[in-house]
N, C-alpha and C. Protein backbone atom coordinates (compact mmCIF):
# COMPACT_ATOMS: atom_id res chain seq x y z
N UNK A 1 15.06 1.77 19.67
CA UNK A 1 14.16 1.86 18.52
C UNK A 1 14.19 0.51 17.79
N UNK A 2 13.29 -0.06 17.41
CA UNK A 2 12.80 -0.99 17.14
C UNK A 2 13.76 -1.33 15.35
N UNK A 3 13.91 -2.17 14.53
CA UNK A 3 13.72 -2.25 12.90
C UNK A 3 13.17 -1.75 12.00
N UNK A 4 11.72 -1.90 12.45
CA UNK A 4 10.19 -1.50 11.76
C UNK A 4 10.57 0.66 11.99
N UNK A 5 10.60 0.56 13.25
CA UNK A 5 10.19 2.01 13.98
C UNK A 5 11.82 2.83 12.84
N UNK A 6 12.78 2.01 12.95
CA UNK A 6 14.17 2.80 12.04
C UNK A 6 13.65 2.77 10.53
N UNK A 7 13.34 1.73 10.23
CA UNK A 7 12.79 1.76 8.46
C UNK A 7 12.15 2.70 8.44
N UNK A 8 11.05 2.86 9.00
CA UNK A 8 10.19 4.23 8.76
C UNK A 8 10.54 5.37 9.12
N UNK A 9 10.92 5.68 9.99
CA UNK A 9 11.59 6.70 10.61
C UNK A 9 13.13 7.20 9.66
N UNK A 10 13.51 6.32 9.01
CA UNK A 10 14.90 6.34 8.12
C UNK A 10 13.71 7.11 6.49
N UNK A 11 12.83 6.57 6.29
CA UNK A 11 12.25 6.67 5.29
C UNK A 11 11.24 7.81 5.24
N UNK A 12 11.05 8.46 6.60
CA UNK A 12 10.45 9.69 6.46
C UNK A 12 11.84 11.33 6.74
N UNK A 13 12.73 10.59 7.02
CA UNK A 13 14.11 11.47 7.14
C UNK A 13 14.51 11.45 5.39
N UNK A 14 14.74 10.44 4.72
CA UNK A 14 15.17 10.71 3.47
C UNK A 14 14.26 11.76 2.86
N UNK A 15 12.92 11.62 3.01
CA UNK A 15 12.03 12.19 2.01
C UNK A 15 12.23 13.60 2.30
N UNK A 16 11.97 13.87 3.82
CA UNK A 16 12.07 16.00 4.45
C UNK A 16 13.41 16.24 3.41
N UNK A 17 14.37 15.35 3.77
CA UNK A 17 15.63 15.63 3.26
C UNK A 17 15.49 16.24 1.90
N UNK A 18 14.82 15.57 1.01
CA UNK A 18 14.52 15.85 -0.43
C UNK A 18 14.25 17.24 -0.65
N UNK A 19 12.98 17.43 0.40
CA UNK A 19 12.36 19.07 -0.05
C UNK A 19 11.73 19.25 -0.84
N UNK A 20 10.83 17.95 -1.46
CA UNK A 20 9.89 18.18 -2.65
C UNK A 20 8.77 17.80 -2.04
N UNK A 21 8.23 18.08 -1.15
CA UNK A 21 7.18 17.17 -0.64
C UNK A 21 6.74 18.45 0.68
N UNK A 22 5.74 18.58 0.88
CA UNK A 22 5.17 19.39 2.04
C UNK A 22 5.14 18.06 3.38
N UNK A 23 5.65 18.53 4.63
CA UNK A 23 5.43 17.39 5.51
C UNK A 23 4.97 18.37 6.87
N UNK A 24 4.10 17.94 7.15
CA UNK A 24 3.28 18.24 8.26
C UNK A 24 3.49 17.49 9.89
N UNK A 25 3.26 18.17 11.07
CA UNK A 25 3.72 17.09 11.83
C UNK A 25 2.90 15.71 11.34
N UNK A 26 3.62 14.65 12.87
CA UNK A 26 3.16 13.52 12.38
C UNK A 26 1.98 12.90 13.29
N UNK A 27 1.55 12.33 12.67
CA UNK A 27 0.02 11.61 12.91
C UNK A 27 0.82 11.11 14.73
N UNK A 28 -0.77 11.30 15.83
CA UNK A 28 -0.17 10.74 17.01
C UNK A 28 -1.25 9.86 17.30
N UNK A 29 -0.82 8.65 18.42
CA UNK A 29 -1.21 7.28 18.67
C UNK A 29 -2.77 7.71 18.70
N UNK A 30 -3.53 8.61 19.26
CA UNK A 30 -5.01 8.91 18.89
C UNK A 30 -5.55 8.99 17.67
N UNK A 31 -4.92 9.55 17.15
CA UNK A 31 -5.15 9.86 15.68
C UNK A 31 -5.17 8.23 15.00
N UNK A 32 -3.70 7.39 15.08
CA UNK A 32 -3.31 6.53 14.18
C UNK A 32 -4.81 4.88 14.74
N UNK A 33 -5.14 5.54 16.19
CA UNK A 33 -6.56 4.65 16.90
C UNK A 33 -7.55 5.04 16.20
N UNK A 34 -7.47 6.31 15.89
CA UNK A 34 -8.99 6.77 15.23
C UNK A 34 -9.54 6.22 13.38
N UNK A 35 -7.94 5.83 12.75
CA UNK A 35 -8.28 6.06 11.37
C UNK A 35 -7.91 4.65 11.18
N UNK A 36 -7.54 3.69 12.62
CA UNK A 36 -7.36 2.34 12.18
C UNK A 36 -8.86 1.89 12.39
N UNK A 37 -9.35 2.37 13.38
CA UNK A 37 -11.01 1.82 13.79
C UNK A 37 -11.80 2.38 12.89
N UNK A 38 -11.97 3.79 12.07
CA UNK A 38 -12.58 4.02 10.72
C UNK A 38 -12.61 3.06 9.87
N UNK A 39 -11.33 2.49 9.77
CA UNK A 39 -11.41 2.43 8.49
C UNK A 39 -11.29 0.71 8.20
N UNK A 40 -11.03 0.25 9.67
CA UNK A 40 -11.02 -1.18 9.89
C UNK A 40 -9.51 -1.84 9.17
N UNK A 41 -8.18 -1.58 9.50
CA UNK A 41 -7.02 -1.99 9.52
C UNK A 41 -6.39 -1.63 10.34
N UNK A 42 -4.86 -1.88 10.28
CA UNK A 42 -4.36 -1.56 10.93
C UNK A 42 -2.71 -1.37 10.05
N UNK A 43 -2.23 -0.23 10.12
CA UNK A 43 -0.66 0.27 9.58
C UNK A 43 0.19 -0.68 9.93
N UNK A 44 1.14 -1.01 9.23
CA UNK A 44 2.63 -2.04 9.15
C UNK A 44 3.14 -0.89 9.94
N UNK A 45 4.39 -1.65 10.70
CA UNK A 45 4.34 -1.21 11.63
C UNK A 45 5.91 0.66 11.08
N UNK A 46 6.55 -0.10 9.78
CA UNK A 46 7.62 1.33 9.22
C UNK A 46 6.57 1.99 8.73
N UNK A 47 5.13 1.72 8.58
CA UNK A 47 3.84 2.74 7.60
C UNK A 47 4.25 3.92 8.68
N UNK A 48 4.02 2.81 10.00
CA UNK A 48 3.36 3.99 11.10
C UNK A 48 4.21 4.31 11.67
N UNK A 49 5.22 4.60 11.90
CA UNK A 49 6.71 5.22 12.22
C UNK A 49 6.80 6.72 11.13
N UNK A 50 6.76 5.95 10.00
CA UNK A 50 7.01 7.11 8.21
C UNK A 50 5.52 8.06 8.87
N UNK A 51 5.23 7.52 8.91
CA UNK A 51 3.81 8.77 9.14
C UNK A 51 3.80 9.28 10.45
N UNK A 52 4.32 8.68 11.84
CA UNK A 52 4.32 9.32 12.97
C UNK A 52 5.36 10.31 12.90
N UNK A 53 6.70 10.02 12.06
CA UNK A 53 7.70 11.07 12.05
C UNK A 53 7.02 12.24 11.13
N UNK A 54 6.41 12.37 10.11
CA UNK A 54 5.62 13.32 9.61
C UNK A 54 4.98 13.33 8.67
N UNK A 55 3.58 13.88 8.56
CA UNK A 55 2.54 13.40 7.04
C UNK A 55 2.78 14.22 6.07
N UNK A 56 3.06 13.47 5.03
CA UNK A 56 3.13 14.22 3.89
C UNK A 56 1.83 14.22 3.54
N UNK A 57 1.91 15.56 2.55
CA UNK A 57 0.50 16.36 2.32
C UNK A 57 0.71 16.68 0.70
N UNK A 58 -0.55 16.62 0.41
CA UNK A 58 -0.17 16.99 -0.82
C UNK A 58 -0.61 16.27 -2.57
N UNK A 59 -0.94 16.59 -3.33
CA UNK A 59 -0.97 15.83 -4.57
C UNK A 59 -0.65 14.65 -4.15
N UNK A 60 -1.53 13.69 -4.48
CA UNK A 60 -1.49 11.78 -4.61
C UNK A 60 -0.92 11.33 -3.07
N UNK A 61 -1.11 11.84 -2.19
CA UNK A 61 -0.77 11.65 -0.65
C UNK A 61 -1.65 11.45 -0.01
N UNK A 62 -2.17 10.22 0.26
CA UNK A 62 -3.66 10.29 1.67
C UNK A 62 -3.35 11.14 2.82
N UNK A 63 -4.30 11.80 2.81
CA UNK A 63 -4.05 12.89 4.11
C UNK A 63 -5.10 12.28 5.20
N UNK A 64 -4.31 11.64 5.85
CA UNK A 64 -4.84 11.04 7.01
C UNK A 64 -5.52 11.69 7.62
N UNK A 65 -5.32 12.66 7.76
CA UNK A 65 -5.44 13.61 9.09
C UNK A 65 -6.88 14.33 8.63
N UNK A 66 -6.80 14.40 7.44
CA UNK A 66 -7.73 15.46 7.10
C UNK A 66 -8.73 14.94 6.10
N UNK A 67 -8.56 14.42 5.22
CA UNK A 67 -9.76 13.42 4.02
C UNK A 67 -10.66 12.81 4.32
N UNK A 68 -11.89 12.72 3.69
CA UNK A 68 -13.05 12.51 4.70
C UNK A 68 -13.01 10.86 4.09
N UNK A 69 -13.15 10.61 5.16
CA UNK A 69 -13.77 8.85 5.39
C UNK A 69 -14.11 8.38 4.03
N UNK A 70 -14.69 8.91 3.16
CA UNK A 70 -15.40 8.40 1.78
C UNK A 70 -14.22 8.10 1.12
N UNK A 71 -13.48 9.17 0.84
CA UNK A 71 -12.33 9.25 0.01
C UNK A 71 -11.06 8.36 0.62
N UNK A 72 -10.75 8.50 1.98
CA UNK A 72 -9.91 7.46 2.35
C UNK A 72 -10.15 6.19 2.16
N UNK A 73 -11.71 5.43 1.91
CA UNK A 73 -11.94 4.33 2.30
C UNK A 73 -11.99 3.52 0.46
N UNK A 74 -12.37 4.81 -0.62
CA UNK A 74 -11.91 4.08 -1.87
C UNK A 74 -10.52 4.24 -2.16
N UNK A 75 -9.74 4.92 -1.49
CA UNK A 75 -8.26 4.86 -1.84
C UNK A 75 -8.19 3.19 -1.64
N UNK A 76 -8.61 3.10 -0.58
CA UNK A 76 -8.36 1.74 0.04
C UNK A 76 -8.57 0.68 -0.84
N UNK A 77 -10.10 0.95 -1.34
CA UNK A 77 -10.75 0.03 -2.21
C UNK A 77 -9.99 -0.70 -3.65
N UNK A 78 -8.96 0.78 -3.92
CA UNK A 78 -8.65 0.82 -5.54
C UNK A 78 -7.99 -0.27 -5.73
N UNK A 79 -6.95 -1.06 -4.88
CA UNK A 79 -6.61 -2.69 -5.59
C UNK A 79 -7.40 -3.55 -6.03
N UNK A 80 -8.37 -3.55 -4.69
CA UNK A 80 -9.77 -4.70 -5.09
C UNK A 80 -10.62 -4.17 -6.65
N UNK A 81 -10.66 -3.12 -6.78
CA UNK A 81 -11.83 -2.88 -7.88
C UNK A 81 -10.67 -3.01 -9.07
N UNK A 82 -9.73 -2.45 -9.12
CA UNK A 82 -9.09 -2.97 -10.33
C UNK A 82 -8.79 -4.72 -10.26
N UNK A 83 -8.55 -5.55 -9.49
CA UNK A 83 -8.80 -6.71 -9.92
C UNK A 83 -10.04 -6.98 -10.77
N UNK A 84 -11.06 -7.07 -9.83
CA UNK A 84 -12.41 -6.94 -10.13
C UNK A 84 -12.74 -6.60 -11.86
N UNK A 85 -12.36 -5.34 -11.84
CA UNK A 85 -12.12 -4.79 -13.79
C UNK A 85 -12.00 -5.33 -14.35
N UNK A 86 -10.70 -6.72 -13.60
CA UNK A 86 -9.61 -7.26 -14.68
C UNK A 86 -10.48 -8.53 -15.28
N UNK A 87 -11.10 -8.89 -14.34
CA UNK A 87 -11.61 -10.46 -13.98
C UNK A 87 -13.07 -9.85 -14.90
N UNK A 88 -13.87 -9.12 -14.78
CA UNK A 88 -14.86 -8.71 -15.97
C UNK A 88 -14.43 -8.38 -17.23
N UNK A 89 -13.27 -7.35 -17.12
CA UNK A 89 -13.25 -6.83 -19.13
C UNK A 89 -11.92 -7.79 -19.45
N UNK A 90 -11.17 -8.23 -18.90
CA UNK A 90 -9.49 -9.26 -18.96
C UNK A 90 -9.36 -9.96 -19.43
N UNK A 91 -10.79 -11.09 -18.58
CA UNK A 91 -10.39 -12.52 -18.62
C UNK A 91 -9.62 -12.53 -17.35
N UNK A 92 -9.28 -11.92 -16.41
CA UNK A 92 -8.64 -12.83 -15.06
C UNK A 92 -8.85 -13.72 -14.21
N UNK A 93 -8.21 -14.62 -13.77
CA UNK A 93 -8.48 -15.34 -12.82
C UNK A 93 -7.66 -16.00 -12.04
N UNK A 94 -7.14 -15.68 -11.08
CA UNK A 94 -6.05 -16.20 -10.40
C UNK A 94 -5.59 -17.69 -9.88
N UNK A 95 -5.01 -18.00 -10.00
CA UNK A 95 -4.82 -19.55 -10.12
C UNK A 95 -4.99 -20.32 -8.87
N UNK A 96 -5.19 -19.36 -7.65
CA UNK A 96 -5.08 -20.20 -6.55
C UNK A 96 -7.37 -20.22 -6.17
N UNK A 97 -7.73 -19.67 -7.02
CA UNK A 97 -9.20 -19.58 -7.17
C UNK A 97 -9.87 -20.63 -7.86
N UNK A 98 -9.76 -21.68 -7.73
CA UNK A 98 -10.21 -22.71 -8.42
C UNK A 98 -11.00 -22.34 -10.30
N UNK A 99 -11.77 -23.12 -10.80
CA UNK A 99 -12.60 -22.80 -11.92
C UNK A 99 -12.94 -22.00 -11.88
N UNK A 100 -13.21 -21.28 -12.74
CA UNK A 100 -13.59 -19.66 -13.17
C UNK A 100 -14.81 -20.07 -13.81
N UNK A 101 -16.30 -19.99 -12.63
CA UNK A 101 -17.63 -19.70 -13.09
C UNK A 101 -17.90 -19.12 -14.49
N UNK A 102 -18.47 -19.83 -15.42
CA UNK A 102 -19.38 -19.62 -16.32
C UNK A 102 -19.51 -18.16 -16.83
N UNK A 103 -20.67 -17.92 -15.61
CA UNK A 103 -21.51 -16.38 -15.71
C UNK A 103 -20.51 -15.51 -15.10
N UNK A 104 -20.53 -14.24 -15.88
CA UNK A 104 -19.41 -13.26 -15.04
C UNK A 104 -20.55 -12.50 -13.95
N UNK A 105 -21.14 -13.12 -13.61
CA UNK A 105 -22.32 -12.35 -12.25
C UNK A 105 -21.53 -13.96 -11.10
N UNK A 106 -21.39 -14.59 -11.58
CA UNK A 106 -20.95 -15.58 -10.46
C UNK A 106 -19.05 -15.43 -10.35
N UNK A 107 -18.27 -15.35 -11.22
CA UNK A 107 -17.34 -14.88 -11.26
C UNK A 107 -17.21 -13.87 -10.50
N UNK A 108 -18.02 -12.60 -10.92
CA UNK A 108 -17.25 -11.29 -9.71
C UNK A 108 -17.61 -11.73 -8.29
N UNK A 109 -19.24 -12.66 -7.93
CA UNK A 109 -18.76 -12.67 -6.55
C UNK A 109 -17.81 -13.64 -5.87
N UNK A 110 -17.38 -14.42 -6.92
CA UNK A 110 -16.29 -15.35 -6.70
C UNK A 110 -15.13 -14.89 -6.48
N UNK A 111 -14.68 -14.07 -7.08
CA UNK A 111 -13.60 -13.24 -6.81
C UNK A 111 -13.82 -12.31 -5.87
N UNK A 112 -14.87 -11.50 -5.71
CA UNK A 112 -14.84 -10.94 -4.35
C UNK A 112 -15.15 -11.93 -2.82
N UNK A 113 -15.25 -13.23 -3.11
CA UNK A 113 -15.02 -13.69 -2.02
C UNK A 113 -13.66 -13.97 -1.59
N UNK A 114 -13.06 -14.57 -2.94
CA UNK A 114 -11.44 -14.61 -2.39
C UNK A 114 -11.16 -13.23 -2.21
N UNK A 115 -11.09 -11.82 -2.94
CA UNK A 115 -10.36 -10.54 -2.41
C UNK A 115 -10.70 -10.77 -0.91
N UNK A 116 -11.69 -10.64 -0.45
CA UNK A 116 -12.00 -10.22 0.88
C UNK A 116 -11.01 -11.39 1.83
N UNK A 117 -10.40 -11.65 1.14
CA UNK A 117 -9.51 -12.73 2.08
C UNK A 117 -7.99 -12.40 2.07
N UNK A 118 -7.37 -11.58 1.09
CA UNK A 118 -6.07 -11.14 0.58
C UNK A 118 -5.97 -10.29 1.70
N UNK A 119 -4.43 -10.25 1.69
CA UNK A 119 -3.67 -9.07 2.57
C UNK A 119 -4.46 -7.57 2.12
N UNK A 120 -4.21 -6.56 2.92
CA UNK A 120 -5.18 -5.47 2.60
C UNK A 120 -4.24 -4.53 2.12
N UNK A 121 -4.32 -3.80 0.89
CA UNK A 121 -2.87 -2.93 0.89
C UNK A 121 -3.38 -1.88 1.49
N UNK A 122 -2.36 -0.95 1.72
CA UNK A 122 -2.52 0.87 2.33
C UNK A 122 -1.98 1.25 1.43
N UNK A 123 -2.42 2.47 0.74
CA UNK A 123 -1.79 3.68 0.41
C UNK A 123 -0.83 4.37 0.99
N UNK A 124 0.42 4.72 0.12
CA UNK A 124 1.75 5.43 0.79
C UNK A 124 1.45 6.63 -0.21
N UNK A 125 1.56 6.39 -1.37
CA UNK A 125 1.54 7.50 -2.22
C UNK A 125 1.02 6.96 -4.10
N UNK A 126 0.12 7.64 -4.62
CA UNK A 126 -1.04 7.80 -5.88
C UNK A 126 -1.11 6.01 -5.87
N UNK A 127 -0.98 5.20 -6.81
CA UNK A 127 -0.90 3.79 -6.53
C UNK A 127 -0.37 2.94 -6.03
N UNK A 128 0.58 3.74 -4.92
CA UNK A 128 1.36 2.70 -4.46
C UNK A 128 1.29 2.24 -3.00
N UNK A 129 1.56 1.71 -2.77
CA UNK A 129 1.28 0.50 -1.58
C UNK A 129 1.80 -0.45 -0.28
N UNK A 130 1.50 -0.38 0.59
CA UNK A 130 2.14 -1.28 1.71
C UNK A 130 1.15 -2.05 2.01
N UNK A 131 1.38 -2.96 2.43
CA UNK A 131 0.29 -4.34 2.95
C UNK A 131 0.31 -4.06 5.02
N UNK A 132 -1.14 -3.88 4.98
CA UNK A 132 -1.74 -3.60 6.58
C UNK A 132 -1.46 -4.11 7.21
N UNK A 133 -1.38 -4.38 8.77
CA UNK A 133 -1.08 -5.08 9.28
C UNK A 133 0.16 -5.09 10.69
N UNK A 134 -0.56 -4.85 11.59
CA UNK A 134 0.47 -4.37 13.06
C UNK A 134 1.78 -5.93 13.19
N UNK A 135 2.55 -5.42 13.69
CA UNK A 135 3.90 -6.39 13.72
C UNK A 135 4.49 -6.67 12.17
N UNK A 136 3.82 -6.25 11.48
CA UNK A 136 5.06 -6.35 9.87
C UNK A 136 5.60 -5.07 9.55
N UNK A 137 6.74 -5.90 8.63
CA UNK A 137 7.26 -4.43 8.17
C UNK A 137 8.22 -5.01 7.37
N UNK A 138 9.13 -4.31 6.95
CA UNK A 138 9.85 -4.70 5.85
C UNK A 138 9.72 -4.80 3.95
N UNK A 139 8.62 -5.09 4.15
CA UNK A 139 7.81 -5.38 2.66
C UNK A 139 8.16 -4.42 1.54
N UNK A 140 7.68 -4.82 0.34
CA UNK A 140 8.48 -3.76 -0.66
C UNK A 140 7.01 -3.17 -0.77
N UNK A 141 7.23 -1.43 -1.00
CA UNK A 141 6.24 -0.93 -1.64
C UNK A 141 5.59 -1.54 -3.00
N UNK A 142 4.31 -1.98 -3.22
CA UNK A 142 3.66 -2.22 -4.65
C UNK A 142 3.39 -1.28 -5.05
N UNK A 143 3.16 -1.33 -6.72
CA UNK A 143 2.57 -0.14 -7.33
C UNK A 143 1.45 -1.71 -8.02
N UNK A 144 0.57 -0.47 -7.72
CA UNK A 144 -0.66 -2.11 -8.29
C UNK A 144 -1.74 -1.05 -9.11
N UNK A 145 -1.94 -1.44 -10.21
CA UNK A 145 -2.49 -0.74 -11.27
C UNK A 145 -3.30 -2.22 -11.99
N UNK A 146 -4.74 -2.41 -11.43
CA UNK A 146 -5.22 -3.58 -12.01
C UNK A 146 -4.27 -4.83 -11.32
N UNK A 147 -4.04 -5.67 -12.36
CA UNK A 147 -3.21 -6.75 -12.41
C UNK A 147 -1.92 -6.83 -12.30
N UNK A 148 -1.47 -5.03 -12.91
CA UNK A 148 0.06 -4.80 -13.18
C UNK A 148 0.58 -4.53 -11.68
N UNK A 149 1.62 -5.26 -10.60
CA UNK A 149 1.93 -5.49 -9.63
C UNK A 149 3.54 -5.22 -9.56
N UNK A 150 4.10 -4.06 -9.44
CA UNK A 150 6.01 -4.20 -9.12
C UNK A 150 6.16 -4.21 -7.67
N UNK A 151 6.87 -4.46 -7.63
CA UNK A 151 7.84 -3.82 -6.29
C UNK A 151 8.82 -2.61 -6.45
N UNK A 152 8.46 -1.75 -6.19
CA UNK A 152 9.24 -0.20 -5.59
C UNK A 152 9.92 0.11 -4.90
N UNK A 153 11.12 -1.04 -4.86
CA UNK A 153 11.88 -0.43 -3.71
C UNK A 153 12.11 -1.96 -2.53
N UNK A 154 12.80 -2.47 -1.90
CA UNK A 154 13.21 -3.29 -0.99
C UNK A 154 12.30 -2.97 0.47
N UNK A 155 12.22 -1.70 0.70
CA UNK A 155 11.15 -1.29 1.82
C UNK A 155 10.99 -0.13 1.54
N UNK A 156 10.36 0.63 2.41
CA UNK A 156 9.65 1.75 2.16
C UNK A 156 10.85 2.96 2.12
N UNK A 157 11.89 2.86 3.07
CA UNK A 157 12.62 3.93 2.14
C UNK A 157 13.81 4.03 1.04
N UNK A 158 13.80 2.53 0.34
CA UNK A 158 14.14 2.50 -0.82
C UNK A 158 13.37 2.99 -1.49
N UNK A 159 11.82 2.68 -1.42
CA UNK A 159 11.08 3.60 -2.52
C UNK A 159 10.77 4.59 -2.44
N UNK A 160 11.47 5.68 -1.25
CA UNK A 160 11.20 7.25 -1.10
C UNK A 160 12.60 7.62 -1.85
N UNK A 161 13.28 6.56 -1.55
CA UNK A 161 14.77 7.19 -2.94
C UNK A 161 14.36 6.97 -4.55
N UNK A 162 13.61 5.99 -4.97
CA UNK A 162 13.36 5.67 -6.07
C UNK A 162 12.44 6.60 -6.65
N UNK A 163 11.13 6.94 -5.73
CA UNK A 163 10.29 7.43 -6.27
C UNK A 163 10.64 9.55 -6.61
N UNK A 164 11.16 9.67 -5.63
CA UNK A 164 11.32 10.94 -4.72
C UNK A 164 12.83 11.72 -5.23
N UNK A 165 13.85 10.66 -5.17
CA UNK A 165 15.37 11.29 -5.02
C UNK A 165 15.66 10.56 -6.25
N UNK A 166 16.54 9.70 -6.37
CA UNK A 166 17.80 9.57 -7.23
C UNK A 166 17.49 8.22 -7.53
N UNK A 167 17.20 8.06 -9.22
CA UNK A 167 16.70 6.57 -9.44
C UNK A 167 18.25 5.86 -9.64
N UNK A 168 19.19 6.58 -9.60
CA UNK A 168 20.26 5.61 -9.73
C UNK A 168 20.95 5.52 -8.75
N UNK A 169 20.46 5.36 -7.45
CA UNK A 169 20.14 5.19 -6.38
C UNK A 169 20.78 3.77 -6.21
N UNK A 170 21.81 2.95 -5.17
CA UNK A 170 22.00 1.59 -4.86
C UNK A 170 21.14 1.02 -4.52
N UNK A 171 20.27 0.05 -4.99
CA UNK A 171 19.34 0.15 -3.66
C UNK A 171 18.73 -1.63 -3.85
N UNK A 172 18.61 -2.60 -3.02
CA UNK A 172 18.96 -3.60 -2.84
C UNK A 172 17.39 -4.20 -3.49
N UNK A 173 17.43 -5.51 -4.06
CA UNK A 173 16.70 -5.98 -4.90
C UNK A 173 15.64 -6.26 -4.34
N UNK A 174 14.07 -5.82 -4.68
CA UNK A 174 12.94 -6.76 -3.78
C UNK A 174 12.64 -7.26 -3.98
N UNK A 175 12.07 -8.09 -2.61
CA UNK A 175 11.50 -9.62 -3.05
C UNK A 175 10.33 -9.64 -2.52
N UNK A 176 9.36 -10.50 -3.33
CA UNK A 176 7.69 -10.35 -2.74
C UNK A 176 7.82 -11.02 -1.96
N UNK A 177 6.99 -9.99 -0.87
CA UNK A 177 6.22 -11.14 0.44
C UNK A 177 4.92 -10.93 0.63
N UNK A 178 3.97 -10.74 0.12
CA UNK A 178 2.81 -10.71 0.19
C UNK A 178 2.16 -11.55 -0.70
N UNK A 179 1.16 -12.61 0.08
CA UNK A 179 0.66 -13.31 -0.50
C UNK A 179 -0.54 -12.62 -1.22
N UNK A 180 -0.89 -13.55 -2.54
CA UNK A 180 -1.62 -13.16 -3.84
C UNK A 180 -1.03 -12.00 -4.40
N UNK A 181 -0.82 -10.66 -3.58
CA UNK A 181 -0.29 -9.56 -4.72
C UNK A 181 1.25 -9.88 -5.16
N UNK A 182 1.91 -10.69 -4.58
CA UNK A 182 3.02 -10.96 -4.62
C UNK A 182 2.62 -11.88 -6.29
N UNK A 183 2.18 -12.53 -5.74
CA UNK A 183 2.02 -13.59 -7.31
C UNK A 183 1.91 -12.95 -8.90
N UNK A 184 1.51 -11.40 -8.21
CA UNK A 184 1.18 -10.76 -9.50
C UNK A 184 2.06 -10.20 -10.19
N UNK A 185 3.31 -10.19 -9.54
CA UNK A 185 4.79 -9.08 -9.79
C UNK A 185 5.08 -10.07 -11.08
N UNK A 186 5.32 -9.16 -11.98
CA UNK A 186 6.04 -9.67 -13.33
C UNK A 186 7.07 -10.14 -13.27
């Protein structure tokens, strides 16, 4: 078993463990083909381990398996449009975006040209987050609310102890690796 394949697989064992959470079997390689080509990404690689060992279901949980395309695809959306928010009602503008256009009609598509270039996050659970992407893993869960950017946890099943089990929990310090959302962590 792989690093990636134990992180996730470690991180969907803590959570059953818990017992607060409904878990369903887990998503299989057809399935995980079908909702990467929907939806145009592709799962880190402990996403797709945590979800092949079993889907949680339930309140603030993308249900892969079952949510129709519309609804999976603005889960997706919700980092980009809260930037977006920020950069119209805020004042945002990220520093690696050169001058901040005048008109806020040239601004938002300025900024949606750089979003469309950022790492893509996934949904794990209500705002929180893993960055897409086959062969990674490790990364700290984000909670990204607009602009407001933490890290949750060292990897994904530090933040099934944090979020889920026991916040006084040991649990080893994270560090951003994702470029631009990383920049945003307070």
């Amino acid at each position: 078993m792989t690093h990636a394949a134990r992180l996730g697989a470690d991180a969907a064992a803590r959570l059953k463990a818990l017992g607060k959470v409904s878990i369903e079997a887990g998503l299989t390689d057809a399935e995980f083909e079908h909702i990467e080509q929907l939806l145009g990404f592709e799962f880190s690689d402990d996403h797709r381990a945590f979800l092949a060992a079993g889907l949680p279901v339930g309140a603030s949980w993308p249900n892969w398996r079952s949510e129709g395309r519309k609804s999976l695809q603005k889960r997706l959306q919700l980092p980009l449009d809260g930037i977006l928010f920020a950069v119209e009602w805020n004042d945002f503008w990220a520093d690696g975006w050169g001058a901040r256009p005048a008109r806020m009609k040239d601004a938002l598509r300025s900024a949606n040209y750089y979003l469309a270039r950022v790492p893509r996050l996934v949904p794990v659970y209500s705002h929180r987050y893993l960055p897409a992407g086959r062969g990674s893993f490790g990364h700290p869960v984000l909670s990204v609310i607009q602009t407001e950017v933490t890290a949750c946890g060292a990897h994904l099943a530090d933040y099934i102890d944090l979020e889920f089990g026991s916040e006084a929990a040991d649990l080893a310090p994270a560090r951003p690796t994702v470029e631009f959302w990383s920049d945003l962590i307070a």
